[in-house]
Protein backbone atom coordinates (compact mmCIF):
# COMPACT_ATOMS: atom_id res chain seq x y z
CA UNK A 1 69.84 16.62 44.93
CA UNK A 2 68.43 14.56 42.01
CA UNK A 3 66.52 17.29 40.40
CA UNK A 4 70.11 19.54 40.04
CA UNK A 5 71.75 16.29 38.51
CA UNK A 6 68.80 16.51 36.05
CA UNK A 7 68.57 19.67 35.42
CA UNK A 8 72.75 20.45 34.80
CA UNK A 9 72.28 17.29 32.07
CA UNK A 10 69.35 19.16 30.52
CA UNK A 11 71.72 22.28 30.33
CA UNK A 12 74.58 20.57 29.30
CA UNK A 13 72.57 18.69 26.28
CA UNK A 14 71.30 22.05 25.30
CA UNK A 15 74.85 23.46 25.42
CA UNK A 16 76.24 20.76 23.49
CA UNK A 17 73.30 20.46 20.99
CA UNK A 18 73.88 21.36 17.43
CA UNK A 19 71.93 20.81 14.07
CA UNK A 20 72.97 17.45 13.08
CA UNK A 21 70.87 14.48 12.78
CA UNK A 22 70.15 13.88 16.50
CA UNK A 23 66.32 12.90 17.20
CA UNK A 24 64.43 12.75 20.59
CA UNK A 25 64.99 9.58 22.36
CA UNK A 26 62.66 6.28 22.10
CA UNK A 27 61.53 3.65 24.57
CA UNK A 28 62.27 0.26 23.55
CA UNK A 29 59.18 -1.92 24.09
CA UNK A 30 55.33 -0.23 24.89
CA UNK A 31 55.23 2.99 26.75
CA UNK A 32 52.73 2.20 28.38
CA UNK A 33 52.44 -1.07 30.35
CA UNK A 34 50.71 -2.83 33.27
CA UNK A 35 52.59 -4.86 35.13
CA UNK A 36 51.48 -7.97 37.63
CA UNK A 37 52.99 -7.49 41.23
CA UNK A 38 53.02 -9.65 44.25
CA UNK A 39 52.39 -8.46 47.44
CA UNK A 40 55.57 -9.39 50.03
CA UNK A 41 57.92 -9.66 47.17
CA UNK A 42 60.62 -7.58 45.23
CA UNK A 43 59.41 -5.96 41.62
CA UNK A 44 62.29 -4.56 39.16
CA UNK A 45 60.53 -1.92 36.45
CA UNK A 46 63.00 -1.96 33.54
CA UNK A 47 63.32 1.07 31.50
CA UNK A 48 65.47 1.10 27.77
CA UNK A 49 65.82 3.37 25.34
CA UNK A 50 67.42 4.21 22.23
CA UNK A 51 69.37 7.49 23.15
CA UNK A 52 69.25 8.90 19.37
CA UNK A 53 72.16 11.34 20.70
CA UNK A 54 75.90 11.14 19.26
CA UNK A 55 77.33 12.79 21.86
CA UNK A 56 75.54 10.56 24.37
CA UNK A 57 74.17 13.39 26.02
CA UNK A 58 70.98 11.71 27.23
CA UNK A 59 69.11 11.55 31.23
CA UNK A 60 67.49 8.38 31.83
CA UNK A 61 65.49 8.14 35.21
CA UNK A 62 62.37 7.28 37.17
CA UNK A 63 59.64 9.34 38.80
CA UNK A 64 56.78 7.46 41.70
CA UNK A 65 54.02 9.49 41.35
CA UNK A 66 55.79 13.07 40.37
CA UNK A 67 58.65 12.70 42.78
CA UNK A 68 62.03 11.07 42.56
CA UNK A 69 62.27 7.66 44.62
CA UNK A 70 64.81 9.40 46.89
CA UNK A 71 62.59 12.29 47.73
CA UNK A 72 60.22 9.54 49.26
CA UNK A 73 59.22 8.33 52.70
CA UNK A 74 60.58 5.26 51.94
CA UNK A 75 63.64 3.31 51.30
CA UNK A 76 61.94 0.31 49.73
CA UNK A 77 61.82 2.45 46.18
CA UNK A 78 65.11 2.57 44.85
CA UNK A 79 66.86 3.74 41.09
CA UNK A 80 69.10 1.22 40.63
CA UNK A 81 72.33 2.56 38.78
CA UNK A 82 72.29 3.55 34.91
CA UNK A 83 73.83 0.91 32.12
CA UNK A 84 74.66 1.46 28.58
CA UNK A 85 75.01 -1.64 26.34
CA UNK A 86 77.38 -2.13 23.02
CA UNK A 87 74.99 -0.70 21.16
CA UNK A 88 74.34 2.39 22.83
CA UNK A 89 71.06 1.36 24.75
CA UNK A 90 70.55 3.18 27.98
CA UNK A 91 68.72 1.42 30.63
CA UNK A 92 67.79 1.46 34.41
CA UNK A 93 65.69 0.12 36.71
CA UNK A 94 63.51 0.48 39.66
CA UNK A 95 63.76 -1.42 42.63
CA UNK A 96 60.68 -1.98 45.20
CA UNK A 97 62.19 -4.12 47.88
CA UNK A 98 58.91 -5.50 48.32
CA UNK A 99 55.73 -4.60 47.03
CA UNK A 100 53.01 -3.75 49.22
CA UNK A 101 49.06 -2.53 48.88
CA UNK A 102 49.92 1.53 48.40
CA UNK A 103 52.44 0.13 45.42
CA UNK A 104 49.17 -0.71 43.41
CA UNK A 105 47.82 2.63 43.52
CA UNK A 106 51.06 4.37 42.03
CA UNK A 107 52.32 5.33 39.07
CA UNK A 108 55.69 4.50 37.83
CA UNK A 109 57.06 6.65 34.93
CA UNK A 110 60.70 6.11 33.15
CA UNK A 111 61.64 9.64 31.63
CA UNK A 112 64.50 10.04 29.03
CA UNK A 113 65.90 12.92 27.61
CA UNK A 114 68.27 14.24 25.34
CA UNK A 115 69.33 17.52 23.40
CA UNK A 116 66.26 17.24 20.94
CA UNK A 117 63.08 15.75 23.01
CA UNK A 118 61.51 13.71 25.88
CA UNK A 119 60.53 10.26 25.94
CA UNK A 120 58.36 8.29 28.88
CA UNK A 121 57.25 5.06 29.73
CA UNK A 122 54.00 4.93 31.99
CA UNK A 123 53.86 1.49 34.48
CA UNK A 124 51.41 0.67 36.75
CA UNK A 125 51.42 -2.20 38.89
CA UNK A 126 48.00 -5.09 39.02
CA UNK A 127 47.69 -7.46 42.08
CA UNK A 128 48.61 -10.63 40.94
CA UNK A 129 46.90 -13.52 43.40
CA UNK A 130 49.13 -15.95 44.09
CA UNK A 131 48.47 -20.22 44.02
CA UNK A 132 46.35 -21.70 46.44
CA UNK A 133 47.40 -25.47 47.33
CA UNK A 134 44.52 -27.71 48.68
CA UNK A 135 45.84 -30.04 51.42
CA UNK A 136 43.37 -33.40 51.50
């Protein structure tokens, strides 16, 4: 179902698209970042991005290893919905409910898209240990 939703957007930017001064979209931070995770707990992945489109013609979404979170076994992965500020930043997030071990071995990518190009963001997730209290 996803993958139609993206791929009418892709056909409607290309429709739409002209030659005016429209550029590919950009991430807004690194593109590439590891973030810590705790086992048990919940973990939102931001994704922002400049949309570089006047007709606001840009996809912003997330893939878990290739797939779309809805495509996968489990419901603890979940898109949360799209936002666009003031200024015409696009974001959205991903939701894991609560991380667990199989979380630290996948990869997260944010993909945004408009009439003229692609941009991605790359996340992976590192076990973060959490305090240990010393009763005397």
């Amino acid at each position: 179902m996803k993958q139609t939703h993206v791929t009418i957007a892709l056909l409607l930017c290309l429709l739409f698209s002209d030659d005016s001064l429209e550029k590919s979209p950009e991430i807004i931070g690194p593109d590439r970042i590891q973030t810590k995770a705790h086992l048990g707990r919940r973990l939102v992945l931001d994704c922002k991005a400049k949309p570089n489109c006047e007709m606001n013609l840009t996809t912003i979404y997330w893939l878990v290893n290739g797939s779309f979170p809805e495509a996968l076994s489990t419901s603890r992965i979940s898109e949360m919905e799209e936002s666009i500020s003031s200024d015409g930043t696009v974001q959205r997030n991903l939701m894991l409910k609560n991380v667990m071990t199989e979380d630290l071995s996948s990869t997260y990518v944010c993909v945004v898209m408009n009439t003229e190009g692609v941009a991605k963001k790359l996340v992976t997730l590192r076990k973060t240990l959490g305090k240990i209290s010393i009763v005397k």
